[in-house]
C-alpha atoms as a PDB file:
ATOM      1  CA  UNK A   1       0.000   0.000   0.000  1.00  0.00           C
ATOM      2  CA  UNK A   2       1.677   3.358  -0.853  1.00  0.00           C
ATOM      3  CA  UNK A   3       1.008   5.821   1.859  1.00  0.00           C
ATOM      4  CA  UNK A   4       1.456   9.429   0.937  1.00  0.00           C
ATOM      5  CA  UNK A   5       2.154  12.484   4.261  1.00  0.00           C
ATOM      6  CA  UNK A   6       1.425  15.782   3.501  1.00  0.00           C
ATOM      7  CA  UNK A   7       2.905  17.983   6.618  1.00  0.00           C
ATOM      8  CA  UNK A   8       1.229  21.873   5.990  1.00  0.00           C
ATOM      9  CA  UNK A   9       2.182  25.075   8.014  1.00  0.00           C
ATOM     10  CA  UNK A  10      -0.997  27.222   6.643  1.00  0.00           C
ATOM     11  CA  UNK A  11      -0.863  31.226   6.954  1.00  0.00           C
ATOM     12  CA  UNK A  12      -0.699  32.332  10.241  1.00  0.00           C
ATOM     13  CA  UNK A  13      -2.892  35.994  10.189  1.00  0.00           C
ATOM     14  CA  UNK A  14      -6.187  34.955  11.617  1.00  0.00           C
ATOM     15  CA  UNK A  15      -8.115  37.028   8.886  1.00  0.00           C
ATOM     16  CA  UNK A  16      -6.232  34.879   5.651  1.00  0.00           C
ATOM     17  CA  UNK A  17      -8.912  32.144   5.702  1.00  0.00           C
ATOM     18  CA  UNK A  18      -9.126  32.269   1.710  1.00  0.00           C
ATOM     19  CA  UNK A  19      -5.362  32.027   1.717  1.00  0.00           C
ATOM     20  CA  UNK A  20      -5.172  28.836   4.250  1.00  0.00           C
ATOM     21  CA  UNK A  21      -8.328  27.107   1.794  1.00  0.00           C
ATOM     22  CA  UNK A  22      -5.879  27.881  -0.932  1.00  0.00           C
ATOM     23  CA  UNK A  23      -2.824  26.210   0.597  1.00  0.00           C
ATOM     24  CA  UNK A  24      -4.524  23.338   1.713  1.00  0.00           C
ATOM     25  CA  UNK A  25      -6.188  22.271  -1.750  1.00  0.00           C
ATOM     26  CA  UNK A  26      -2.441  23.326  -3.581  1.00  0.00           C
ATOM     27  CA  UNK A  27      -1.420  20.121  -0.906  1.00  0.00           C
ATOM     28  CA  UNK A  28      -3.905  18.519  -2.078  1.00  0.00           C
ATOM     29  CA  UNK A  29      -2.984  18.702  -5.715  1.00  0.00           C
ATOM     30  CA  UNK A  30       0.352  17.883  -4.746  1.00  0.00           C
ATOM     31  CA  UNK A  31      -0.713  14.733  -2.999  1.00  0.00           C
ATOM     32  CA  UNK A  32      -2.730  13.531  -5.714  1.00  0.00           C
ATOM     33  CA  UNK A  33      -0.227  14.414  -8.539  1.00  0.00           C
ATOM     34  CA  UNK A  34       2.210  11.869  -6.723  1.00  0.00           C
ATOM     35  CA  UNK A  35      -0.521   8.972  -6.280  1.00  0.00           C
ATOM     36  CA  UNK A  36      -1.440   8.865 -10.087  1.00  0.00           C
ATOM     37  CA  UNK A  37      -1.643   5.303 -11.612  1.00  0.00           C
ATOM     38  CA  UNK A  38      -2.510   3.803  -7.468  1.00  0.00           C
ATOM     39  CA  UNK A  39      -5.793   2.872  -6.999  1.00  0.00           C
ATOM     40  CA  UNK A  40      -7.909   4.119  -4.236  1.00  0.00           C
ATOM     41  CA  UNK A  41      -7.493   0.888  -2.198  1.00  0.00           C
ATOM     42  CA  UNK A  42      -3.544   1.067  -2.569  1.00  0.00           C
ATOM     43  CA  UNK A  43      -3.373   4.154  -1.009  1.00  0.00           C
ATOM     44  CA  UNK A  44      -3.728   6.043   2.060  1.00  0.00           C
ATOM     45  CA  UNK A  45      -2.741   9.576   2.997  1.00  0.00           C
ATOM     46  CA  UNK A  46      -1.999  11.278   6.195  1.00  0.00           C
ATOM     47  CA  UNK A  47      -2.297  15.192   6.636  1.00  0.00           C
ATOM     48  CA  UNK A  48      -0.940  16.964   9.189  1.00  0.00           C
ATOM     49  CA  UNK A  49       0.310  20.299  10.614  1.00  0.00           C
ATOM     50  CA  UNK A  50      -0.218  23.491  11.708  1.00  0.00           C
ATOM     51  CA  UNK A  51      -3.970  24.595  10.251  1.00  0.00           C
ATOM     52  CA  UNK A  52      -3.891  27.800  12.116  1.00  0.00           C
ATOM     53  CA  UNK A  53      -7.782  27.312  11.891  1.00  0.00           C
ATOM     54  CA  UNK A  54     -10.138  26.388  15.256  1.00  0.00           C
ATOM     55  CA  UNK A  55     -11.795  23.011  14.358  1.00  0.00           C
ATOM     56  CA  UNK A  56     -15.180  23.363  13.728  1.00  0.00           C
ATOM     57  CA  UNK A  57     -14.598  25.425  11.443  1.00  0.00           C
ATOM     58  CA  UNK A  58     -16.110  25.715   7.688  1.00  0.00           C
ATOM     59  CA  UNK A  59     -12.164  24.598   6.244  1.00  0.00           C
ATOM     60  CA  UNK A  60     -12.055  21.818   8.426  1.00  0.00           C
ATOM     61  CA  UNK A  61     -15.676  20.796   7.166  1.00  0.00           C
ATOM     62  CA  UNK A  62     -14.900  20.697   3.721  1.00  0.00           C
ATOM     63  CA  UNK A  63     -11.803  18.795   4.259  1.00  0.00           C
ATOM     64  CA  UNK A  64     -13.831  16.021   6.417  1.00  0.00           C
ATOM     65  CA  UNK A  65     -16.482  16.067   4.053  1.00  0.00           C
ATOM     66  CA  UNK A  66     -14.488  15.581   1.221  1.00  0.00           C
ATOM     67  CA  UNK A  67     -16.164  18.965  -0.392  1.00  0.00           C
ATOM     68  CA  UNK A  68     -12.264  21.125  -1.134  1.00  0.00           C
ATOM     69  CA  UNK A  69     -11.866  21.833  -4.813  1.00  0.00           C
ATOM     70  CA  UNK A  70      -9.456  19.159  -6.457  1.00  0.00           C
ATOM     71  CA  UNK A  71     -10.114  16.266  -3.305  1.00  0.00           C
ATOM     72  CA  UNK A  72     -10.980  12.971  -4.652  1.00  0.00           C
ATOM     73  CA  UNK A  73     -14.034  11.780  -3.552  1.00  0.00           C
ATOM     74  CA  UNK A  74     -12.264   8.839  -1.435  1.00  0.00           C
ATOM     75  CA  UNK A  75     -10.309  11.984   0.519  1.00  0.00           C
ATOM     76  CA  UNK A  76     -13.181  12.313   3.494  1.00  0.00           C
ATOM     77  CA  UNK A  77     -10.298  12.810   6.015  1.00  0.00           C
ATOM     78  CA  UNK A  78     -10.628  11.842   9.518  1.00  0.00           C
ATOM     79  CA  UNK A  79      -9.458  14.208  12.441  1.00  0.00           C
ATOM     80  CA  UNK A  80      -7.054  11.328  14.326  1.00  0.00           C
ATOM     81  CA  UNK A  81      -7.506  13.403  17.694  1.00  0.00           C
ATOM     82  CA  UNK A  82     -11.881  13.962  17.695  1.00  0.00           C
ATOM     83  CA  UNK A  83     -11.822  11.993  20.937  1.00  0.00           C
ATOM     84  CA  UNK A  84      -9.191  13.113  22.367  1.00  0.00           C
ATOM     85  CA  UNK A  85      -8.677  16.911  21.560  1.00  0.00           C
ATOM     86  CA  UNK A  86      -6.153  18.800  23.221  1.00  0.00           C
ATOM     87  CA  UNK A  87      -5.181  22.063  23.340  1.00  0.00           C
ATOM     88  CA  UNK A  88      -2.004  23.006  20.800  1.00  0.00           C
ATOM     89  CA  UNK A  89      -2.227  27.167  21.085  1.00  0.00           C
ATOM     90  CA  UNK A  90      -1.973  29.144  24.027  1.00  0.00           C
ATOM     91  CA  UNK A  91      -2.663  33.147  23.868  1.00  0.00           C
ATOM     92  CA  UNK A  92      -4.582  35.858  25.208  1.00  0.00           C
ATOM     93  CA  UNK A  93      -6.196  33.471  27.972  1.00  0.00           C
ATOM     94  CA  UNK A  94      -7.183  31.133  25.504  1.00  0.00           C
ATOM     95  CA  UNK A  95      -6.722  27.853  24.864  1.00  0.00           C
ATOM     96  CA  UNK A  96      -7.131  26.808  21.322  1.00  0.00           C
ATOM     97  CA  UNK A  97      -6.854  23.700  18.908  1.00  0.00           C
ATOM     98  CA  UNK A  98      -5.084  24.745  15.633  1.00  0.00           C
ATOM     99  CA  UNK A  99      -2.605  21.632  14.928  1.00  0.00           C
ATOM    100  CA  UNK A 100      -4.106  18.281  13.412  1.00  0.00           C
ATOM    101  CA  UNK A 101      -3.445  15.250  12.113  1.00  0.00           C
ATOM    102  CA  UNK A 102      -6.087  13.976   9.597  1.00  0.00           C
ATOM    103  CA  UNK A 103      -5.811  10.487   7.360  1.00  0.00           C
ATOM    104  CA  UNK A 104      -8.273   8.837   4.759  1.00  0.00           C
ATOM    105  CA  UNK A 105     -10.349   5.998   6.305  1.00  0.00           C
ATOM    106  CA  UNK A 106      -7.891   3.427   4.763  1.00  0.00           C
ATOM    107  CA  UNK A 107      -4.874   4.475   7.794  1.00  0.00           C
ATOM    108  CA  UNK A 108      -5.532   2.956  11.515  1.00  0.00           C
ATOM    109  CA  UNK A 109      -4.708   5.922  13.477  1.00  0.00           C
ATOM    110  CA  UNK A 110      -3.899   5.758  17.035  1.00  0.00           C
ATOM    111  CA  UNK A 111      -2.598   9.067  18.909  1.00  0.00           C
ATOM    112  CA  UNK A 112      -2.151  10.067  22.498  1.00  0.00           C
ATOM    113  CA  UNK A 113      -1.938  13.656  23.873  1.00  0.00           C
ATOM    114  CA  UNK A 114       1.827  14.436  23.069  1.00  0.00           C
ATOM    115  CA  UNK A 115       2.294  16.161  26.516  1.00  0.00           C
ATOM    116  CA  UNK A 116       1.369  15.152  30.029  1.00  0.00           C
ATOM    117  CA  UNK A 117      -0.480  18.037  31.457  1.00  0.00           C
ATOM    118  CA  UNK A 118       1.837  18.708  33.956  1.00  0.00           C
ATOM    119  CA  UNK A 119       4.997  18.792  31.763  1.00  0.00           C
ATOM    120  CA  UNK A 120       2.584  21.409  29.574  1.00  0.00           C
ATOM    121  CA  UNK A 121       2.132  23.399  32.625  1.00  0.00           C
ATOM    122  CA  UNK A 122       5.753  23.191  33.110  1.00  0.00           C
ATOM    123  CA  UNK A 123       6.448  24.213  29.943  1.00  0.00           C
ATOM    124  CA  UNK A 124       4.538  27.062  29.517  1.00  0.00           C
ATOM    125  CA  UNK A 125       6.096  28.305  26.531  1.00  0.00           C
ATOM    126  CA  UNK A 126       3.362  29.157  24.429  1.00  0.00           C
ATOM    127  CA  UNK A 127       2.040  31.512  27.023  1.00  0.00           C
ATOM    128  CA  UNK A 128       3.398  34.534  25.435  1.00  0.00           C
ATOM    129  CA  UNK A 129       1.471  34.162  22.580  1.00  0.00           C
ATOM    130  CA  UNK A 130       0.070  35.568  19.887  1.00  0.00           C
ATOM    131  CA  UNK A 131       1.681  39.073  19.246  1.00  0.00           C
ATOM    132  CA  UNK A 132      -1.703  39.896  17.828  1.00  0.00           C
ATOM    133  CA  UNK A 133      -3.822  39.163  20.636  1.00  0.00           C
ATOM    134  CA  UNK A 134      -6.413  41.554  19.358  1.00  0.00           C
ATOM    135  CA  UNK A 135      -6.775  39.460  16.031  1.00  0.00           C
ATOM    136  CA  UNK A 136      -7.422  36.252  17.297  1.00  0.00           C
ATOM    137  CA  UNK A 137     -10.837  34.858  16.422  1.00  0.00           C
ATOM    138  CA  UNK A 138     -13.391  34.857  19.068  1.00  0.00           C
END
């Protein structure tokens, strides 16, 4: 089975939601381009990354629903974290979701929370964040 990995870093400014729907179908493309001649059921395809986009949102839904411009119709990608969401963005109070890792029905996907919660709390890093607290979507 050829697996193909996609790993995106879409725009960052909370406003560009045209220009993150146009990075992720150029993937896409890209993706698709370099499974030509495998059959749907010799492939499988893993996307992942930084989506700087809350899930739930309408990009997400098109990507699950298989409804982005370009996706084959077998691309309904699967979010490999809905049961266990965790938070991946820190800022202005908030706690946000904004990195995922999605695959096509034909990948068995099994993920853990990548940090213990007290080793996040250690961490604290991401606290500082964004520099643009004003812009961050409500």
């Amino acid at each position: 089975k050829m697996l193909s990995i996609a790993n995106v870093h879409l725009q960052g400014n909370p406003l560009a939601v045209a220009t993150r729907r146009q990075q992720l179908r150029s993937a896409l493309r890209r993706l698709r381009r370099l499974g030509l001649g495998a059959t749907e059921a010799a492939t499988a395809t893993v996307l992942a990354g930084d989506f700087n986009e809350l899930a739930g949102s309408a990009l997400h839904g098109e990507l699950q629903s298989g409804r982005l411009e370009d996706q084959p119709e077998s691309w309904k990608f699967l979010d490999a974290h809905s049961s266990n969401a965790f938070c991946t963005f820190r800022g202005a109070g908030r706690c946000d979701r904004i990195d995922f890792i999605y695959h096509t029905g034909s990948v068995a996907a099994r993920v853990r929370k990548p940090l213990a919660t007290e080793e996040e709390e250690r961490l604290r890093w991401s606290w500082r964040w964004p520099p643009w607290p004003e812009l961050v979507p409500g």
